[in-house]
Protein backbone atom coordinates (compact mmCIF):
# COMPACT_ATOMS: atom_id res chain seq x y z
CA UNK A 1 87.42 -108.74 85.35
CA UNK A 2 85.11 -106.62 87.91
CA UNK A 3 82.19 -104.63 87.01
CA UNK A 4 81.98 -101.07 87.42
CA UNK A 5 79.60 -99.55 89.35
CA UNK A 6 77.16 -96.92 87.72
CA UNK A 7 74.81 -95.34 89.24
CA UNK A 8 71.56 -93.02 87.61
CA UNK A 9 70.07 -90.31 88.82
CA UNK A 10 66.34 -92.34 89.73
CA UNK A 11 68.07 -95.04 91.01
CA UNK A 12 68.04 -96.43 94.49
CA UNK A 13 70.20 -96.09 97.50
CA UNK A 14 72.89 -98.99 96.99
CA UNK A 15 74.91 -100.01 100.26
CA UNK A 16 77.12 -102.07 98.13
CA UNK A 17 78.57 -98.93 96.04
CA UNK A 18 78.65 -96.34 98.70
CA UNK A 19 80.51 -99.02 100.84
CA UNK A 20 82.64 -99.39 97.70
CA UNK A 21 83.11 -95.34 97.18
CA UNK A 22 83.93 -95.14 101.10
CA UNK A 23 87.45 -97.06 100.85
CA UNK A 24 88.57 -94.05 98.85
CA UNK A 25 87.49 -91.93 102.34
CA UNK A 26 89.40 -94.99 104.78
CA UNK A 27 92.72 -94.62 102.38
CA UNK A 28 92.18 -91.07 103.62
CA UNK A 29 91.46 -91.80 107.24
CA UNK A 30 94.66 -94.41 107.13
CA UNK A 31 97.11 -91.57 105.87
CA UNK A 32 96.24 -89.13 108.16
CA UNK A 33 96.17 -91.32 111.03
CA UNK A 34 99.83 -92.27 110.56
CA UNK A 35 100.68 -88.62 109.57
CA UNK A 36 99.39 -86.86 112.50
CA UNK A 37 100.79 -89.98 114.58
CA UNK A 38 103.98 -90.69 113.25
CA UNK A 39 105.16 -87.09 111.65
CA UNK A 40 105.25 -84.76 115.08
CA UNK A 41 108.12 -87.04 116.76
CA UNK A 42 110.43 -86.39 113.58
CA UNK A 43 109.91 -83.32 113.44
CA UNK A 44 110.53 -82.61 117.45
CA UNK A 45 114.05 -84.11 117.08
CA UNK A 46 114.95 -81.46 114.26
CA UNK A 47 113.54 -78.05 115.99
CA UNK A 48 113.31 -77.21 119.36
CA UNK A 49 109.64 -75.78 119.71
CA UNK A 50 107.03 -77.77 120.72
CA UNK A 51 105.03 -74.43 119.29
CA UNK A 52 106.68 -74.34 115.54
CA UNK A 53 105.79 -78.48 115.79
CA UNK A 54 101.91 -77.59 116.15
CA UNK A 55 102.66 -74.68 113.39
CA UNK A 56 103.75 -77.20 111.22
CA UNK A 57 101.53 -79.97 112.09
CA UNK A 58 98.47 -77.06 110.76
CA UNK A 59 99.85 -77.21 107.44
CA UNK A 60 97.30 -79.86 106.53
CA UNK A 61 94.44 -77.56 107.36
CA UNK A 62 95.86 -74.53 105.73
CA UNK A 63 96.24 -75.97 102.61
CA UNK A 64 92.98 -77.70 102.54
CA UNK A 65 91.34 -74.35 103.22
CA UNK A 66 93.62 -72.55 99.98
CA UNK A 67 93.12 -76.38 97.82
CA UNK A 68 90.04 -78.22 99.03
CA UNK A 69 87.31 -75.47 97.56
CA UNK A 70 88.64 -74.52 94.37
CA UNK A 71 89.37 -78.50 93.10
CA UNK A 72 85.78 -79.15 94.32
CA UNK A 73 84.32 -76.19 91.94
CA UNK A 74 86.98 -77.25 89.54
CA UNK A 75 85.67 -80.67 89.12
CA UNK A 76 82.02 -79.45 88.77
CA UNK A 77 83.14 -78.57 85.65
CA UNK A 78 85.57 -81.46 84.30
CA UNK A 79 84.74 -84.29 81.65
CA UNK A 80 87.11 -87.11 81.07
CA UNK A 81 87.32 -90.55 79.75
CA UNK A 82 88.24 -91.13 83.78
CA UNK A 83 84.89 -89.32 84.84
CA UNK A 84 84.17 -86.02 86.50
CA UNK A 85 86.11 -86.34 90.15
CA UNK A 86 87.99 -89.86 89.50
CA UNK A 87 91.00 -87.86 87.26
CA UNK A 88 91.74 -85.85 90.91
CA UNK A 89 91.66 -88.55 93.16
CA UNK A 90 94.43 -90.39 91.01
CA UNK A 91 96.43 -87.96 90.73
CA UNK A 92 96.48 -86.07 94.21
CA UNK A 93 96.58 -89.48 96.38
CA UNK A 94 99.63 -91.08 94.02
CA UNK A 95 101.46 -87.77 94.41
CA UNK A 96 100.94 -88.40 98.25
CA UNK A 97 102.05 -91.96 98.03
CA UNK A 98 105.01 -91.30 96.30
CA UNK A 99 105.76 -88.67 98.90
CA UNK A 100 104.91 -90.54 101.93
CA UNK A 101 107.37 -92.97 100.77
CA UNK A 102 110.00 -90.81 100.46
CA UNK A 103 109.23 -88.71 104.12
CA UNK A 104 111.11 -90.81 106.27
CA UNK A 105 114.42 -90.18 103.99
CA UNK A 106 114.04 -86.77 103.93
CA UNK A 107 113.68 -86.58 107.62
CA UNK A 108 117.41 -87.57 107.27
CA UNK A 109 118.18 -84.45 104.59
CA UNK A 110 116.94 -82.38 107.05
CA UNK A 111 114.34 -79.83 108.16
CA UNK A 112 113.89 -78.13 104.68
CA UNK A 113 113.66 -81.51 102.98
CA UNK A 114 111.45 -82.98 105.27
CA UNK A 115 109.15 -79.28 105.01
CA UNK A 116 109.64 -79.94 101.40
CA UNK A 117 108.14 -83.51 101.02
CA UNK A 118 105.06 -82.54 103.58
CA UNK A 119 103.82 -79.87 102.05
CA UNK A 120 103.67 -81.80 98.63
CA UNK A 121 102.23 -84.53 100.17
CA UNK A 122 99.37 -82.32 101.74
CA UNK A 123 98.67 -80.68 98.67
CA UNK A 124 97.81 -84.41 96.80
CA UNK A 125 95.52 -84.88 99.51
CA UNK A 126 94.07 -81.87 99.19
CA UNK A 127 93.42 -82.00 95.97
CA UNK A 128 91.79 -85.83 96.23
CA UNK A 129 89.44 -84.90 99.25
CA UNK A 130 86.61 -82.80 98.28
CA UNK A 131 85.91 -85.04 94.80
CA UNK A 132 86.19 -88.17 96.92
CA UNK A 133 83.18 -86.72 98.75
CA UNK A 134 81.18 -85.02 95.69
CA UNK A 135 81.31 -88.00 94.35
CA UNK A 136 79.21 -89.67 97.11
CA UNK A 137 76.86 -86.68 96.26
CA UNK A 138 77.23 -87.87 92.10
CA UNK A 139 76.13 -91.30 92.92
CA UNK A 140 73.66 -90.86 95.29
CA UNK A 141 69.67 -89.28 95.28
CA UNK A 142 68.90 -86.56 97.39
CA UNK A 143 67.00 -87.99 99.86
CA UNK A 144 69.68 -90.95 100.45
CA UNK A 145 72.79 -88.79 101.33
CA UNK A 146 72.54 -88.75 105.20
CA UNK A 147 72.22 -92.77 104.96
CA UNK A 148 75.42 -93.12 102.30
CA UNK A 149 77.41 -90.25 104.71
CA UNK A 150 76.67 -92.19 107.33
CA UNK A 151 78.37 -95.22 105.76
CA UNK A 152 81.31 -92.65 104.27
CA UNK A 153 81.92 -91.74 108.18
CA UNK A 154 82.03 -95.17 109.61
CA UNK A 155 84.68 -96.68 106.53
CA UNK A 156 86.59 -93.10 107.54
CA UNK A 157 86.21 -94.26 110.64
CA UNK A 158 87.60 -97.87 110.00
CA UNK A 159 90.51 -96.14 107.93
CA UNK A 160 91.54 -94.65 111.51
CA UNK A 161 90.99 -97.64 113.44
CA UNK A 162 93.35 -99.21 110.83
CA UNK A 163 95.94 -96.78 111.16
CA UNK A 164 95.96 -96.67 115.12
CA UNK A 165 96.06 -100.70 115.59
CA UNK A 166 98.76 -101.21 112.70
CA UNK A 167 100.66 -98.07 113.25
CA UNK A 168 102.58 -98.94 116.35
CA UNK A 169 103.65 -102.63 115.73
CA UNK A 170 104.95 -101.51 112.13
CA UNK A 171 106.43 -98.88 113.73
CA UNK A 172 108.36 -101.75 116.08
CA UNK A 173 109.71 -103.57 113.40
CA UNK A 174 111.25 -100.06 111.58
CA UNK A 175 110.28 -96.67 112.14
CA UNK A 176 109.43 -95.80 108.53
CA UNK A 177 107.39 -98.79 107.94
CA UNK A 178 104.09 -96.82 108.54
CA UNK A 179 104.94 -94.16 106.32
CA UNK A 180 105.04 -97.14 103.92
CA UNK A 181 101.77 -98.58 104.41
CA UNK A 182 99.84 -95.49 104.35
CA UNK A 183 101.99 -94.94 100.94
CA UNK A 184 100.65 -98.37 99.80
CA UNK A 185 97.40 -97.78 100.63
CA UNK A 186 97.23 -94.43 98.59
CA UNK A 187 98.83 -95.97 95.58
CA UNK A 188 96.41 -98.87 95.24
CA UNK A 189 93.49 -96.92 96.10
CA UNK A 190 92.67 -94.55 93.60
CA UNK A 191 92.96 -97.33 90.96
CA UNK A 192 90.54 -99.86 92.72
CA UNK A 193 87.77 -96.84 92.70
CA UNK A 194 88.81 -96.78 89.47
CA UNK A 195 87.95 -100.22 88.28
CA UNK A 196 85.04 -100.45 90.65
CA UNK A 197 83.13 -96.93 90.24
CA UNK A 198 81.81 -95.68 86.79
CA UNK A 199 80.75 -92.03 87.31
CA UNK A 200 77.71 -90.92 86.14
CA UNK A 201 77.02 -87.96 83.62
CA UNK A 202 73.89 -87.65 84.64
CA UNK A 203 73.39 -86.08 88.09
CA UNK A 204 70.59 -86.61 90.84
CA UNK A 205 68.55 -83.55 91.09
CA UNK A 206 68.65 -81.43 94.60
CA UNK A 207 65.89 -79.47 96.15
CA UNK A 208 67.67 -76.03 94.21
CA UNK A 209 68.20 -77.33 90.52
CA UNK A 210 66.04 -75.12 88.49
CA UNK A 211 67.45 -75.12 85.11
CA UNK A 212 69.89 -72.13 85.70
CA UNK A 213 73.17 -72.17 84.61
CA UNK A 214 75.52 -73.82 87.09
CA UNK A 215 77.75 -71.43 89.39
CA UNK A 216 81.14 -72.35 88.58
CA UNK A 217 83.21 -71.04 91.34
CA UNK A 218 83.27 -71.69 95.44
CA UNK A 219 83.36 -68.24 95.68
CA UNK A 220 80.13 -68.03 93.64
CA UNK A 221 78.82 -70.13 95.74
CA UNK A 222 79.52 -68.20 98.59
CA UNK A 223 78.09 -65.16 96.90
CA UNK A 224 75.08 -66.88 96.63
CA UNK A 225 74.81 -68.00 99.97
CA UNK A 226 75.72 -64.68 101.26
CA UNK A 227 73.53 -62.47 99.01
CA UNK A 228 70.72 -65.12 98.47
CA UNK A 229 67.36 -64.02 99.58
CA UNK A 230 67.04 -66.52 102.07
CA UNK A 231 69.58 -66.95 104.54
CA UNK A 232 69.57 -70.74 105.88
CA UNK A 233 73.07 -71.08 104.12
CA UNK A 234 74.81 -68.92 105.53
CA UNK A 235 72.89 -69.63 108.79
CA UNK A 236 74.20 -72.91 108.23
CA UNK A 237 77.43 -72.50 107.48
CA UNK A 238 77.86 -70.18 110.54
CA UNK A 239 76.45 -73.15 112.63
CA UNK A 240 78.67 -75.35 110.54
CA UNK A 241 82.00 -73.04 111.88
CA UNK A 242 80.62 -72.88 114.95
CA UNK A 243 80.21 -76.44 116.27
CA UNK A 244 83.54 -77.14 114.90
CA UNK A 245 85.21 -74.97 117.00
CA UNK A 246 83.70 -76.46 119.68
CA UNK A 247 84.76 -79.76 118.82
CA UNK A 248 88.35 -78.87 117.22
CA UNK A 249 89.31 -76.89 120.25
CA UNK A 250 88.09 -79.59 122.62
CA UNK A 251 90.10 -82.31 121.15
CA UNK A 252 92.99 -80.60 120.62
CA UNK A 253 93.05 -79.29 123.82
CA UNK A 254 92.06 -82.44 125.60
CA UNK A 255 95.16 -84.12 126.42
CA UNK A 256 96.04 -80.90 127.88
CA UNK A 257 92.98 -80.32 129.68
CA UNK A 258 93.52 -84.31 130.93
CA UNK A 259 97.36 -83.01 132.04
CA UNK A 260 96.50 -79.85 134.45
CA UNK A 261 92.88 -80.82 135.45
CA UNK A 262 92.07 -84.30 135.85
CA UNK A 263 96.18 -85.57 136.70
CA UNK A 264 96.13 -88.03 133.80
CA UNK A 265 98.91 -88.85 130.85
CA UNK A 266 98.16 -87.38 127.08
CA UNK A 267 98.58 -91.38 126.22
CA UNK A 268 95.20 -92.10 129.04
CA UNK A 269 93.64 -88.49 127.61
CA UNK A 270 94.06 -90.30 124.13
CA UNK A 271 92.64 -93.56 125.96
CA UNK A 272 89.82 -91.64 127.52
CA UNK A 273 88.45 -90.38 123.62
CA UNK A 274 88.15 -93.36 122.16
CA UNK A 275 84.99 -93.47 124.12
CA UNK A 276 83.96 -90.84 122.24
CA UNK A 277 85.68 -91.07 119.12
CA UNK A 278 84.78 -94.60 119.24
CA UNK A 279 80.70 -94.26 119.25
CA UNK A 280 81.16 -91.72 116.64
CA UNK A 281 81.86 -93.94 114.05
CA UNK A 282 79.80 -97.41 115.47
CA UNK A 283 76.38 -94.69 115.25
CA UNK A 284 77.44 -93.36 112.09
CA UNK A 285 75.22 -95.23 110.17
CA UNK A 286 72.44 -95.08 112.34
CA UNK A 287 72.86 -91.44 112.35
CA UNK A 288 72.01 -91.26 108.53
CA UNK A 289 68.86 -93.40 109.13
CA UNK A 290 67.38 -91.12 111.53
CA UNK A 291 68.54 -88.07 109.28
CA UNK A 292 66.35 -89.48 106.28
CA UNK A 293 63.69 -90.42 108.43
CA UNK A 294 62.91 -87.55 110.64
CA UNK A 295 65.15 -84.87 108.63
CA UNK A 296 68.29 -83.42 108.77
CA UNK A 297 68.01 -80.22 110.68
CA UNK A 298 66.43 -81.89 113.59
CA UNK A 299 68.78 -84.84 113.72
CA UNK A 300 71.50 -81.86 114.18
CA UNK A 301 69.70 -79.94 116.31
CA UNK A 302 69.24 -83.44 118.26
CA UNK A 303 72.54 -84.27 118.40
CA UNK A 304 74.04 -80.62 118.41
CA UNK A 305 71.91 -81.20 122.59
CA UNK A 306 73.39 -83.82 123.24
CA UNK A 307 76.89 -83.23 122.32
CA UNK A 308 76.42 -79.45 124.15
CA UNK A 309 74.98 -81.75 126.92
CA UNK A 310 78.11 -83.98 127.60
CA UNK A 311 80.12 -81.42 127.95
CA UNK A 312 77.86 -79.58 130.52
CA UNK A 313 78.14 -82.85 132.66
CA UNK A 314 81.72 -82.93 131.85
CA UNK A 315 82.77 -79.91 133.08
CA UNK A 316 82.52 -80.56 136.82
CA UNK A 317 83.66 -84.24 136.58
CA UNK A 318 87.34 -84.84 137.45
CA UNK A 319 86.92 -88.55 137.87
CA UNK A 320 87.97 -89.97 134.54
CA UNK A 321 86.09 -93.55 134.38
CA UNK A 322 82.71 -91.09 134.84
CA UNK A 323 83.68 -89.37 132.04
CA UNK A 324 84.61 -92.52 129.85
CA UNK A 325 80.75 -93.55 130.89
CA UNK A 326 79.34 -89.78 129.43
CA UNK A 327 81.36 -89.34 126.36
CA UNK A 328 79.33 -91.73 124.08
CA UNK A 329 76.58 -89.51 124.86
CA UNK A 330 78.62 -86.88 123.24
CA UNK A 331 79.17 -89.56 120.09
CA UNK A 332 75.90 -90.02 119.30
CA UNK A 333 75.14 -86.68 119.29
CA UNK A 334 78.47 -86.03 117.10
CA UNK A 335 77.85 -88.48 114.83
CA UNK A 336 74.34 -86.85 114.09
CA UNK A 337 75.42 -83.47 113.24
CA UNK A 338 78.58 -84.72 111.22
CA UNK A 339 76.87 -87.36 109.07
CA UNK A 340 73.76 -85.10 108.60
CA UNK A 341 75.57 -81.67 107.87
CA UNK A 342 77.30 -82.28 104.33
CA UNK A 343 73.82 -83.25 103.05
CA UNK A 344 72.26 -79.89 103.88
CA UNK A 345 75.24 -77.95 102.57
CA UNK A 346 74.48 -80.00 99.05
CA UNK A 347 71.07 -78.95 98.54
CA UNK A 348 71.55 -75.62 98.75
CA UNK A 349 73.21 -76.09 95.26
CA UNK A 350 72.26 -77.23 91.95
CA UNK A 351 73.39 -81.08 90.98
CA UNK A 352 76.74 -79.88 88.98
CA UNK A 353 77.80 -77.52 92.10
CA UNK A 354 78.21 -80.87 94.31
CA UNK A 355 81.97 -79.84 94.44
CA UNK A 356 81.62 -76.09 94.92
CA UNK A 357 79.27 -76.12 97.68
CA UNK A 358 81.33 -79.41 99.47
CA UNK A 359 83.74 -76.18 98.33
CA UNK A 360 82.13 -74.30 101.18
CA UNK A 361 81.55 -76.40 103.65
CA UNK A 362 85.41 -76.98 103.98
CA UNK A 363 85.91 -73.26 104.02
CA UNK A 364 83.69 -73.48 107.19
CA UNK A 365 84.65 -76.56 108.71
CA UNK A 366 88.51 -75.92 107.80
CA UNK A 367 88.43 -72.65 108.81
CA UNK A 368 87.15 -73.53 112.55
CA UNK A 369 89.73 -76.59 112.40
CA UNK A 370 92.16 -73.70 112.40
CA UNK A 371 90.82 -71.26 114.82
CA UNK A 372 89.16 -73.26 117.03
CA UNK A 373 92.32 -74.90 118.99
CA UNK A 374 94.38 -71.34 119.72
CA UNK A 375 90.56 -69.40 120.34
CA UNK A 376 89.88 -71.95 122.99
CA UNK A 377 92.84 -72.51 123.75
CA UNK A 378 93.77 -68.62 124.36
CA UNK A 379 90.32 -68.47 126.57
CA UNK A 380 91.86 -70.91 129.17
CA UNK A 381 95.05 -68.58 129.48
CA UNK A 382 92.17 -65.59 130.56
CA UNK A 383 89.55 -67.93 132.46
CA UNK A 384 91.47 -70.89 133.40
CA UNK A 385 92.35 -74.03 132.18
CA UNK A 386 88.76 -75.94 133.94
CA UNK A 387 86.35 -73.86 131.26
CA UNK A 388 86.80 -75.84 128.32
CA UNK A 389 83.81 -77.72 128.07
CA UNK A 390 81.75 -74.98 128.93
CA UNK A 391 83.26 -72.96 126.31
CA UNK A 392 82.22 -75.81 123.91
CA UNK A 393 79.52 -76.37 125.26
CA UNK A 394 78.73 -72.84 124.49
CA UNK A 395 79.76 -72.68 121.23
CA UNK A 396 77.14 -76.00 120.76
CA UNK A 397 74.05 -73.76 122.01
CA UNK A 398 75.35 -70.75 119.04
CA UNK A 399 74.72 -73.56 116.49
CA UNK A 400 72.12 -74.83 117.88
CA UNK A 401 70.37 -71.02 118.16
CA UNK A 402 71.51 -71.03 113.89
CA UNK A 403 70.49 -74.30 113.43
CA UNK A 404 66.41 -73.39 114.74
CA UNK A 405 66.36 -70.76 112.03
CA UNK A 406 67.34 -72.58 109.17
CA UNK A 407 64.71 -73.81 106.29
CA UNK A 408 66.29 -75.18 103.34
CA UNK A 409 68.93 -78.56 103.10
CA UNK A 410 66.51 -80.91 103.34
CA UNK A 411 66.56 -83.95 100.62
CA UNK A 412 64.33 -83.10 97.37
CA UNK A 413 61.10 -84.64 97.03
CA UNK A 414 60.77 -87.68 95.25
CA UNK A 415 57.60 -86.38 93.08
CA UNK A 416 60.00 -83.38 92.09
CA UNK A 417 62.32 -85.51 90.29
CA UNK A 418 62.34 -85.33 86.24
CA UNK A 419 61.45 -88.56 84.67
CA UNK A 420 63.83 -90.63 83.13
């Protein structure tokens, strides 16, 4: 029988267990991958607008804005025999499995059915997504969390390479056989974590713990952040909305942008980000390495220049195999700022607020997921459809203007950590 893995709050970084933790964030990557895929084409053949499609296709993001936060805070606070986050992940990502089986039938009940079945299926992966990721924060020290998000990002990563390679040929063989995998995958899932990860009940320390009593609540959190004498939180979190706008908009937008101003196909716009997309997740982990080695903030601020960059060169090019050669610029810079971010955003908070504070930077990042693609998108109606990047790349040099004024979210010392 396999060994659990524990982890301690003085012990080191261990590739081995956060590669083991990061299948639970690939089973994520592989069911959104076929969702956001597979899902739009049913749903086109039962209503007629392409614009209540992209309503519905939000749903995800909506109810990760409502879930996400309050089961992170929630968890902060839960004890079982299962462990602190463990008990949500097997219960939300089942619930989706069982769900994600059934979609493709209900496609056949019709709209309301199929409306029905999605929105239960979102809501079990809400509820297993921000505990999947405090729990990276559980097992890990302070000053290894850019190196194990790194490694969280690249197996998300892998999850959506999975899901794009097998997706079509299973798709060949029967149009709901997709559905099925991705079902598979978040039925086994939570129970290998299970029998692999032991979760710890005692917590590596962050630059903040202090002894206080633990606030309970995202919406503490936010208080705290808000109100707190020092404002490199909400700085943060401000930058945090702010480059996600940039890079929601732009890649929703994209295939779009790809249709009226550069005379390709949404399938070659597609094409044309995997040279972005692609470097994202291949620098991943050499994004955390630079993170703990020259800090956080200016490995953001690093690759918040870079990513702001690319899109400065982009926006005159209209010969797509140049801009295949710029866009893993962009990546690297992407891959900095996303791998580098959710680290900061912990150590603002004590150990046991791991899921209230990943509480609030999915309020951020969620809510700029949301706005970002109709603000950018309602820009180009006014300016014209050829100022995307420059809008993003505007919206890159705001963050980067927050990002130079923030001070805390850097890993806690080592000689500040409690003896054992």
């Amino acid at each position: 029988m396999q060994t659990a893995v524990s982890a301690k709050a003085d012990q080191a970084f261990s590739y081995r267990r956060t590669f083991l933790l990061g299948t639970g964030f690939m089973s994520v990557s592989v069911v959104w991958g076929i969702y956001n895929t597979f899902l739009p084409p049913i749903y086109d053949k039962l209503v007629s607008s392409t614009l209540l499609v992209g309503l519905i296709m939000t749903i995800d993001n909506i109810l990760a804005l409502v879930i996400q936060p309050w089961v992170g805070a929630k968890s902060d606070r839960t004890w079982t025999r299962f462990g602190r986050r463990l008990p949500y992940v097997m219960v939300g990502m089942p619930l989706a499995g069982v769900l994600l089986l059934g979609l493709p039938t209900a496609a056949t009940w019709g709209l309301g059915a199929l409306l029905l079945f999605t929105v239960g299926m979102n809501i079990g992966m809400a509820v297993s997504r921000t505990p999947i990721v405090s729990l990276m924060a559980d097992l890990t020290p302070s000053r290894f969390r850019s190196s194990a998000n790194g490694v969280i990002n690249l197996m998300g990563g892998v999850g959506g390479a999975i899901a794009l390679f097998l997706g079509r040929p299973l798709e060949s063989l029967n149009p709901a056989y997709p559905f099925y995998f991705a079902a598979v995958v978040a039925l086994l899932i939570p129970w290998f974590l299970r029998l692999v990860i032991k979760e710890p009940r005692e917590l590596p320390p962050t630059a903040a713990d202090d002894g206080e009593e633990s606030i309970a609540t995202v919406a503490g959190a936010l208080r705290a952040i808000v109100f707190g004498r020092d404002k490199s939180g909400l700085l943060l979190l401000f930058a945090i909305f702010s480059w996600f706008i940039a890079f929601a908009g732009s890649e929703a937008l994209f295939s779009l942008y790809g249709q009226r101003v550069l005379g390709i196909t949404p399938g070659e716009a597609g094409q044309t980000l995997l040279f972005l997309v692609g470097t994202v997740i291949l620098f991943a982990v050499p994004a955390g390495w630079i993170g703990q080695r020259v800090g956080r903030r200016r490995a953001i601020m690093a690759g918040l220049f870079l990513f702001g960059l690319m899109f400065l060169i982009l926006w005159p090019l209209r010969d797509v195999g140049l801009i295949r050669l710029v866009l893993p610029v962009g990546g690297v810079g992407w891959s900095l700022v996303v791998v580098n971010s959710l680290p900061m955003v912990l150590e603002l908070g004590r150990s046991s607020e791991a899921g209230a504070y990943t509480g609030t930077y999915y309020v951020a990042s969620m809510s700029a997921n949301i706005a970002g693609p109709p603000l950018l998108g309602g820009l180009m109606d006014v300016l014209g459809d050829g100022v995307l990047f420059l809008l993003s790349a505007l919206f890159l040099g705001i963050a980067l203007v927050l990002m130079s004024f923030v001070r805390r979210g850097e890993a806690a010392e080592a000689a500040a950590r409690p003896a054992v």
